[in-house]
Protein backbone atom coordinates (compact mmCIF):
# COMPACT_ATOMS: atom_id res chain seq x y z
CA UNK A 1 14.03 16.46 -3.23
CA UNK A 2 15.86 13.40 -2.71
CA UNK A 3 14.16 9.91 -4.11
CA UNK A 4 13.32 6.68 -2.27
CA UNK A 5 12.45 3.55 -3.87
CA UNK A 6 9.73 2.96 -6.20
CA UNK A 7 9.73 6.14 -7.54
CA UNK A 8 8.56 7.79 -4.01
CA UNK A 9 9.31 11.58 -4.17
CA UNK A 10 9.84 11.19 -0.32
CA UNK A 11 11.55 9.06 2.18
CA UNK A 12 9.93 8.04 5.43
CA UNK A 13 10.59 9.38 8.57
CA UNK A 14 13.63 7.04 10.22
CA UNK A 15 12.10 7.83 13.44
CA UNK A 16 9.21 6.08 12.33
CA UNK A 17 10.60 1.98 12.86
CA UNK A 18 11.65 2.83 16.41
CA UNK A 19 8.12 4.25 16.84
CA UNK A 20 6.81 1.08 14.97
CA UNK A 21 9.26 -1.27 17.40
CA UNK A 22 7.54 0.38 20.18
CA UNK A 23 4.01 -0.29 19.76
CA UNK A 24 4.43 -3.42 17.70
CA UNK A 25 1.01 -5.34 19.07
CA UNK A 26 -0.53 -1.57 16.97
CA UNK A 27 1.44 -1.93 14.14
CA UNK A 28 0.41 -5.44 13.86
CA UNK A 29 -2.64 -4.61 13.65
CA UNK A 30 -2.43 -2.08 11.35
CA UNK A 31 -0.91 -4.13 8.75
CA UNK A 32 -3.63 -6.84 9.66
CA UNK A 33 -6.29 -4.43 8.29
CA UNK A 34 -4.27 -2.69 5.51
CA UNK A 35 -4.15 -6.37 3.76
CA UNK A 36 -7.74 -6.82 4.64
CA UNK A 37 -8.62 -3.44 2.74
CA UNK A 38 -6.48 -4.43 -0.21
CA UNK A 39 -8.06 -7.58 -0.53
CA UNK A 40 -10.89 -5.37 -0.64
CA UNK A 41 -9.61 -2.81 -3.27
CA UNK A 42 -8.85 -5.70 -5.72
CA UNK A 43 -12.32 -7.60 -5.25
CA UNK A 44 -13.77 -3.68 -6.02
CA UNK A 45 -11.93 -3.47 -9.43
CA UNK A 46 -12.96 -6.74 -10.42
CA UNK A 47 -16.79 -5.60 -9.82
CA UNK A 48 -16.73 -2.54 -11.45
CA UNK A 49 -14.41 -3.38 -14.33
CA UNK A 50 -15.43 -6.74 -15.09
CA UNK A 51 -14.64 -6.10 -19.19
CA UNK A 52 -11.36 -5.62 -18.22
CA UNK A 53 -10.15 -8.99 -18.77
CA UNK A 54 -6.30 -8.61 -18.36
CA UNK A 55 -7.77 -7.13 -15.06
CA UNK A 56 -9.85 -9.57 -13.51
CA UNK A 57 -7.32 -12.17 -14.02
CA UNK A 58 -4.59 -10.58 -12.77
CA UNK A 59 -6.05 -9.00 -9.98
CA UNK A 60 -7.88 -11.67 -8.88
CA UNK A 61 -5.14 -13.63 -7.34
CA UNK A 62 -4.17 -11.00 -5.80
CA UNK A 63 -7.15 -11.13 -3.21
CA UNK A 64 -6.39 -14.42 -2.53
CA UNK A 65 -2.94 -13.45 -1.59
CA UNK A 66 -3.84 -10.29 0.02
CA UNK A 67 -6.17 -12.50 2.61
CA UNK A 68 -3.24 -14.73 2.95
CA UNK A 69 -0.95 -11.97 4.40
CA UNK A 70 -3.67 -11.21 6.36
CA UNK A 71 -3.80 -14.56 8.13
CA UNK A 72 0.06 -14.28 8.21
CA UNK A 73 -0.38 -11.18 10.17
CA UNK A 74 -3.21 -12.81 12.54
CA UNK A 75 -1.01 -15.84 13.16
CA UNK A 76 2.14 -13.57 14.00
CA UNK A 77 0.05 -11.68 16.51
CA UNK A 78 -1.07 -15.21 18.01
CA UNK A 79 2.74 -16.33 18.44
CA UNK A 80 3.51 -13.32 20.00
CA UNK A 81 0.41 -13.55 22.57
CA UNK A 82 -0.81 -9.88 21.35
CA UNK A 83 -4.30 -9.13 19.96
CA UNK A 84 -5.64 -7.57 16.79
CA UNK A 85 -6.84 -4.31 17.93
CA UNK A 86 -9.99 -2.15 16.68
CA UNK A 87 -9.82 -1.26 12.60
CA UNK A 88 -8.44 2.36 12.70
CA UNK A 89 -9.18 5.35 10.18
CA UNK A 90 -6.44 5.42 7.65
CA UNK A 91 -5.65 9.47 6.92
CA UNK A 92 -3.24 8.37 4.43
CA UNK A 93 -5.34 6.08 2.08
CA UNK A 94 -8.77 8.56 2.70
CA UNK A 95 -6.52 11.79 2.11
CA UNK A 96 -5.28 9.74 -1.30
CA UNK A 97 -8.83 8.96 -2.27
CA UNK A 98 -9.96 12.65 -1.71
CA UNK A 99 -7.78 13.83 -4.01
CA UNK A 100 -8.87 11.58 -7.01
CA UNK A 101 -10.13 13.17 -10.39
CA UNK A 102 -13.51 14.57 -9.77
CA UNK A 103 -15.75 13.37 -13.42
CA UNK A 104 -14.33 12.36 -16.66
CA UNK A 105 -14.60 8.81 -17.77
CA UNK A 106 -14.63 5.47 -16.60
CA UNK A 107 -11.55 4.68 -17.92
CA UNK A 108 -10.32 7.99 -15.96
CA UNK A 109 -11.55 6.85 -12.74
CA UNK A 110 -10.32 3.27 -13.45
CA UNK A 111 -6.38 4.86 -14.13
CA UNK A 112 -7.01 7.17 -10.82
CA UNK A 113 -7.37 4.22 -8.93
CA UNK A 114 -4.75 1.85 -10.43
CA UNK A 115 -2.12 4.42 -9.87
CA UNK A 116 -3.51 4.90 -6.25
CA UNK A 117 -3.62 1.52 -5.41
CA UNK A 118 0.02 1.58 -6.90
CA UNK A 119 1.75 4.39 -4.30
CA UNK A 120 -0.48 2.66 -1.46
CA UNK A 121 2.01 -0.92 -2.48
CA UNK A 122 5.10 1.36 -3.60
CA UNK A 123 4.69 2.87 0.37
CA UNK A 124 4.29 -0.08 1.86
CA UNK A 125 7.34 -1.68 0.29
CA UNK A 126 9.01 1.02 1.89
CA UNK A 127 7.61 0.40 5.16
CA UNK A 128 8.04 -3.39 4.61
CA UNK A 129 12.01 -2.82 3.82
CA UNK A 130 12.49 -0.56 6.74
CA UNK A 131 11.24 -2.89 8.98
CA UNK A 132 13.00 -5.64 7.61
CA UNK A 133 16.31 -3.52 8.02
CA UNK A 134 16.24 -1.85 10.90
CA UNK A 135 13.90 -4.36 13.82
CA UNK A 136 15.83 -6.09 15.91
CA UNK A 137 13.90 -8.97 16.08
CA UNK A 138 15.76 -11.23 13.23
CA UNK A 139 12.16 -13.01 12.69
CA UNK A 140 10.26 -10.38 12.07
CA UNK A 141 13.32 -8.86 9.27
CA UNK A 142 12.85 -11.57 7.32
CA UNK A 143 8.91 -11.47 7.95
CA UNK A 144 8.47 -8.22 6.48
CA UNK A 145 11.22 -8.91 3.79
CA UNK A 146 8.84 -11.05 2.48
CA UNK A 147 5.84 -8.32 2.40
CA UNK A 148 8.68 -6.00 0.73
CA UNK A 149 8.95 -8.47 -2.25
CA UNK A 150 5.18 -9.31 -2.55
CA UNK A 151 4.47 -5.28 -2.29
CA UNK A 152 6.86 -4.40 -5.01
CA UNK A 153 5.30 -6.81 -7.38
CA UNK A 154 1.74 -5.19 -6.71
CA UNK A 155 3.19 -2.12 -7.47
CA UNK A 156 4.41 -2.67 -11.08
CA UNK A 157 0.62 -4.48 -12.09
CA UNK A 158 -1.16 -1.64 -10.94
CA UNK A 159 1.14 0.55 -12.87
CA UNK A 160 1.24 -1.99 -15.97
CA UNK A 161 -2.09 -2.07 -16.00
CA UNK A 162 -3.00 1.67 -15.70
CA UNK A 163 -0.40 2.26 -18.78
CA UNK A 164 -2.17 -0.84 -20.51
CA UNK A 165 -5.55 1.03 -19.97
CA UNK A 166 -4.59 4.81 -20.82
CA UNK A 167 -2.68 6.93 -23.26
CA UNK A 168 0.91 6.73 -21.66
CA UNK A 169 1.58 10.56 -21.51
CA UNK A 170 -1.65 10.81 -19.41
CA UNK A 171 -1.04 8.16 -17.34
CA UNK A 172 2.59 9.54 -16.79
CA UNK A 173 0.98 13.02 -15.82
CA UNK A 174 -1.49 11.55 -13.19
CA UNK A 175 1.72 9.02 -11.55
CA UNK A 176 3.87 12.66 -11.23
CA UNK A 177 0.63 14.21 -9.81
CA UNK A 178 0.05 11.74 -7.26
CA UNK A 179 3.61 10.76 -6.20
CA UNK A 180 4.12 15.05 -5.56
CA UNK A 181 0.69 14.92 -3.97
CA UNK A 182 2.10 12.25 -1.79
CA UNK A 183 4.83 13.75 -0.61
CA UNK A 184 3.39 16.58 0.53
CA UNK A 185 1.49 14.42 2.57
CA UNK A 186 4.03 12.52 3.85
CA UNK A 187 5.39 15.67 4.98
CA UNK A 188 3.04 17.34 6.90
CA UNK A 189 1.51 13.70 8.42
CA UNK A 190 2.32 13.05 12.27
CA UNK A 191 4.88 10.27 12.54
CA UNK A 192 3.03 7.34 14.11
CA UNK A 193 4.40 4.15 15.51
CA UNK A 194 0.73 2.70 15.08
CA UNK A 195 0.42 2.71 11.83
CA UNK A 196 2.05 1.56 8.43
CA UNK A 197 1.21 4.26 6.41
């Protein structure tokens, strides 16, 4: 199976950014509420792990730059003269949750959803880099080169901190778990223009 970056088992679709270019006011959108939601992720760790110090403090500035992309997002919409759209279910994120450890410990659930919220960034950096290679709209290339960089940084804390928090061996099982998991998905998902995952 051939790689992709960030350790992603499988590449997207290249049909997908011409789908994307198509209904750009959706995919707008989309991304609009995916950075809303991980805003909301992060603020969720920090309440149920607050004796996680390393944690709270370096996920907390995260939200605050989470709700800045999504203001980015908002503001691109307004310069373009397009609307943000209705919220939309995201199959990839709840199929990702579904498949999460059932029991075990805290610390178990806590690693589960690092390494989640890690493949959701390590996929959207390769959304992000698609778009900023293949739109044809030179302003929005180096827009979403600059979501590639911020996603890919997200990436490696929630994997730092998932290897910080659990035996390495175990958290190196769960990652291959999850990025075959993944994959599957990926493969067996309709490709959508409206949506970023």
């Amino acid at each position: 199976m051939s790689k992709t970056i960030l350790g992603l088992q499988l590449p997207s679709d290249p049909r997908w950014v011409n789908l994307a270019e198509a209904k750009l006011e959706d995919i707008l959108t989309d991304h609009a509420y995916c950075e809303q939601k991980a805003a909301s992720t992060c603020i969720s760790l920090i309440q149920m792990y607050p004796e996680r110090k390393r944690l709270v403090r370096e996920v907390a500035p995260i939200v605050t730059e989470e709700w800045g992309h999504f203001r980015l997002v908002l503001k691109e919409l307004d310069k373009r003269g397009l609307e943000l759209g209705e919220q939309r279910k995201d199959e990839y994120v709840r199929n990702l949750m579904a498949h999460r450890k059932q029991g075990g410990s805290k610390t178990d659930r806590l690693i589960d959803r690092l390494l989640i919220s890690a493949l959701i960034e390590a996929r959207s950096c390769e959304r992000f880099r698609l778009l900023s290679l293949h739109l044809k709209d030179a302003g929005l290339q180096e827009f979403y080169h600059n979501f590639m960089v911020s996603e890919a940084g997200h990436y490696r804390l929630f994997l730092d901190l998932a290897k910080e928090y659990g035996d390495d061996a175990y958290v190196d099982e769960r990652w291959q778990h999850y990025l075959d998991f993944e994959a599957e998905m990926i493969a067996t998902l309709e490709v959508r223009g409206d949506r970023m995952h």
